[in-house]
Protein backbone atom coordinates (compact mmCIF):
# COMPACT_ATOMS: atom_id res chain seq x y z
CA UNK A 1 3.39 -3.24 -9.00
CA UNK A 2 4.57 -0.94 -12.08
CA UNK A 3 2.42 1.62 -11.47
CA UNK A 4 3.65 1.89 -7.59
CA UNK A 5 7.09 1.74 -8.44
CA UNK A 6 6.08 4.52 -11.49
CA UNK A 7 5.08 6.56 -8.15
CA UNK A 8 8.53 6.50 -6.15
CA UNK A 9 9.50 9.91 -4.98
CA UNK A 10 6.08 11.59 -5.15
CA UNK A 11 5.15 13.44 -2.09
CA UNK A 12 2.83 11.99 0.41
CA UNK A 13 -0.26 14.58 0.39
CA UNK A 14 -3.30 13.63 2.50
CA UNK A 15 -6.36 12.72 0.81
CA UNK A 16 -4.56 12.43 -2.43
CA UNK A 17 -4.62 9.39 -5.24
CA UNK A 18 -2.29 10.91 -7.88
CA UNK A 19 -1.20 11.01 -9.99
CA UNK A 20 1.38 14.21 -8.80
CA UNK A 21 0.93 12.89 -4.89
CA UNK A 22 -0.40 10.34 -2.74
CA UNK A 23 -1.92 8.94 0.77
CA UNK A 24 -1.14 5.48 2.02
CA UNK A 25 -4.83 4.03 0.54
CA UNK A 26 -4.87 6.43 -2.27
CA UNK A 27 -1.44 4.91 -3.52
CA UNK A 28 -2.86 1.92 -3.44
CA UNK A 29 -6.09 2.38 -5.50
CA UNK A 30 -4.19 4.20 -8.12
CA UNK A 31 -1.61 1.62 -8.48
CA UNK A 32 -4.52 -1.49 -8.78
CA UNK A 33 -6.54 0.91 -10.82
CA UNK A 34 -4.05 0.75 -13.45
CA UNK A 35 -4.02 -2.88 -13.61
CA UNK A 36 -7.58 -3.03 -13.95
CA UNK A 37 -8.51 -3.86 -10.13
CA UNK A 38 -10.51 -1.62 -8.12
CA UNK A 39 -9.97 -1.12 -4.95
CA UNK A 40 -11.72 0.99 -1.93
CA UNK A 41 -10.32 4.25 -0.89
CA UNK A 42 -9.26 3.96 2.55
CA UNK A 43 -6.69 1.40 4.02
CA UNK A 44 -9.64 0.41 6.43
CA UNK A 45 -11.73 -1.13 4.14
CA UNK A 46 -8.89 -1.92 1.80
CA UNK A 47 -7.78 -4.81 4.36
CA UNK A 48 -11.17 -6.63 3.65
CA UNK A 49 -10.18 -5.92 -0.23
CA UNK A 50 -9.82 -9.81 -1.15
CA UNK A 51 -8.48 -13.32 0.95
CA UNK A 52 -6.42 -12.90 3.67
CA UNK A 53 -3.28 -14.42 3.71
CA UNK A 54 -0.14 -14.94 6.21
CA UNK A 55 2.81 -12.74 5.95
CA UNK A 56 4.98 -15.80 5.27
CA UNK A 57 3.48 -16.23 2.07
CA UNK A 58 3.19 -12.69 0.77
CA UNK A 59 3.27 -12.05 -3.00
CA UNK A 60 4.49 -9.18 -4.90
CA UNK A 61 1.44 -7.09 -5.22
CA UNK A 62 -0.47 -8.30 -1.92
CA UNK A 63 -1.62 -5.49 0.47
CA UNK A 64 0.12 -5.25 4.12
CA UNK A 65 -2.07 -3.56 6.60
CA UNK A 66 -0.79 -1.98 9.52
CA UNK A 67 -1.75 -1.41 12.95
CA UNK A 68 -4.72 -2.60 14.29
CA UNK A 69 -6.72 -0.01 13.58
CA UNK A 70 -5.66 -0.10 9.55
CA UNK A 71 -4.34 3.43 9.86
CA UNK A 72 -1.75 2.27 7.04
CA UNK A 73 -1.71 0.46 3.89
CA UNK A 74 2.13 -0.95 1.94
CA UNK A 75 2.44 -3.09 -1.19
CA UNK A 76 4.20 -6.12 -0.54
CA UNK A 77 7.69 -6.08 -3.19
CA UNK A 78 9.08 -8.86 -2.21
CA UNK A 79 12.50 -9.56 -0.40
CA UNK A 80 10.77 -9.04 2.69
CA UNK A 81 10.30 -4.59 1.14
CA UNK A 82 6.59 -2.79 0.82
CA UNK A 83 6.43 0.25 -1.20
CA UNK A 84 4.14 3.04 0.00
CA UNK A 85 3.33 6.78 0.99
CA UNK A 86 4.42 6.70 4.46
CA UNK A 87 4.06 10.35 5.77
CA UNK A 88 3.27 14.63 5.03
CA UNK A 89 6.20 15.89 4.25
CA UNK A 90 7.69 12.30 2.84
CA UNK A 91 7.80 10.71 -0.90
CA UNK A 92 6.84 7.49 -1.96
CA UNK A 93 9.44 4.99 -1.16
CA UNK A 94 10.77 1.19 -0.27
CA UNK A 95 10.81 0.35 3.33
CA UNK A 96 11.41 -2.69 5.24
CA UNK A 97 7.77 -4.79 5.64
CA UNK A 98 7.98 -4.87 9.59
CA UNK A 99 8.62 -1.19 9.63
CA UNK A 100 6.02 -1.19 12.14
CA UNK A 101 2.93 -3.98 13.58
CA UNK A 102 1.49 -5.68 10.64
CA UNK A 103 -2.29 -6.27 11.22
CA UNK A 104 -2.95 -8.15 8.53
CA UNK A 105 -1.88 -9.20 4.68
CA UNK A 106 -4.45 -8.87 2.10
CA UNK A 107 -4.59 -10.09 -1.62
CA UNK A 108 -6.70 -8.71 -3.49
C-alpha cells in the first residue's frame, strides 16, 4: 500500500510499471513488488493472483478487478477508495471502489 500511494500523481502510460509512469496491472506489480510479492503483469491474470474474496470484506491491499473481462485492476484503500492508474492522459489517483462493475476482489 506505501508503494501505491508513493505513486499518486504519476501519469498513466500504457504498458508501463514505473517507476516515472504506470498501467492499471503494471501499478499493481510494482507496488507488491516492493513488498516482496510478485505478481503477474496483466490485470487478467492478476484476478487469479491469490483467494478470492467478497467485496464486503475487502482489506487494504486486496486487488479489485473490474469488468468482466478484467480490463482493469484498483488496490483496495479502505473506506470503501481503490487507488490506481485509471486512464492515458490521467495520473495515479484515489477513486471511489464502485467507480465502475467490480468483477471480482482478489487477495493476493
Amino acid at each position: 500500500l506505501a508503494a501505491a500511494r508513493s505513486a499518486l500523481g504519476r501519469p498513466y502510460v500504457w504498458g508501463a510499471n514505473g517507476p516515472s509512469g504506470f498501467d492499471c496491472s503494471g501499478l499493481m506489480q510494482w507496488s507488491y513488488a516492493h513488498a516482496g510479492i510478485q505478481l503477474p503483469r496483466t490485470s487478467q491474470e492478476q484476478r487469479f493472483a491469490g483467494r478470492r474474496v467478497p467485496l464486503s470484506q475487502a482489506r487494504p491491499g486486496d486487488l479489485v478487478v473490474y469488468r468482466s473481462d478484467a480490463s482493469h485492476v484498483a488496490m483496495y484503500v479502505g473506506h470503501g477508495q481503490v487507488i490506481h492508474a485509471p486512464h492515458p492522459g490521467a495520473a495515479v489517483r484515489y477513486d471511489p471502489v464502485g467507480m465502475m462493475p467490480i468483477s471480482s476482489v482478489t487477495r493476493p
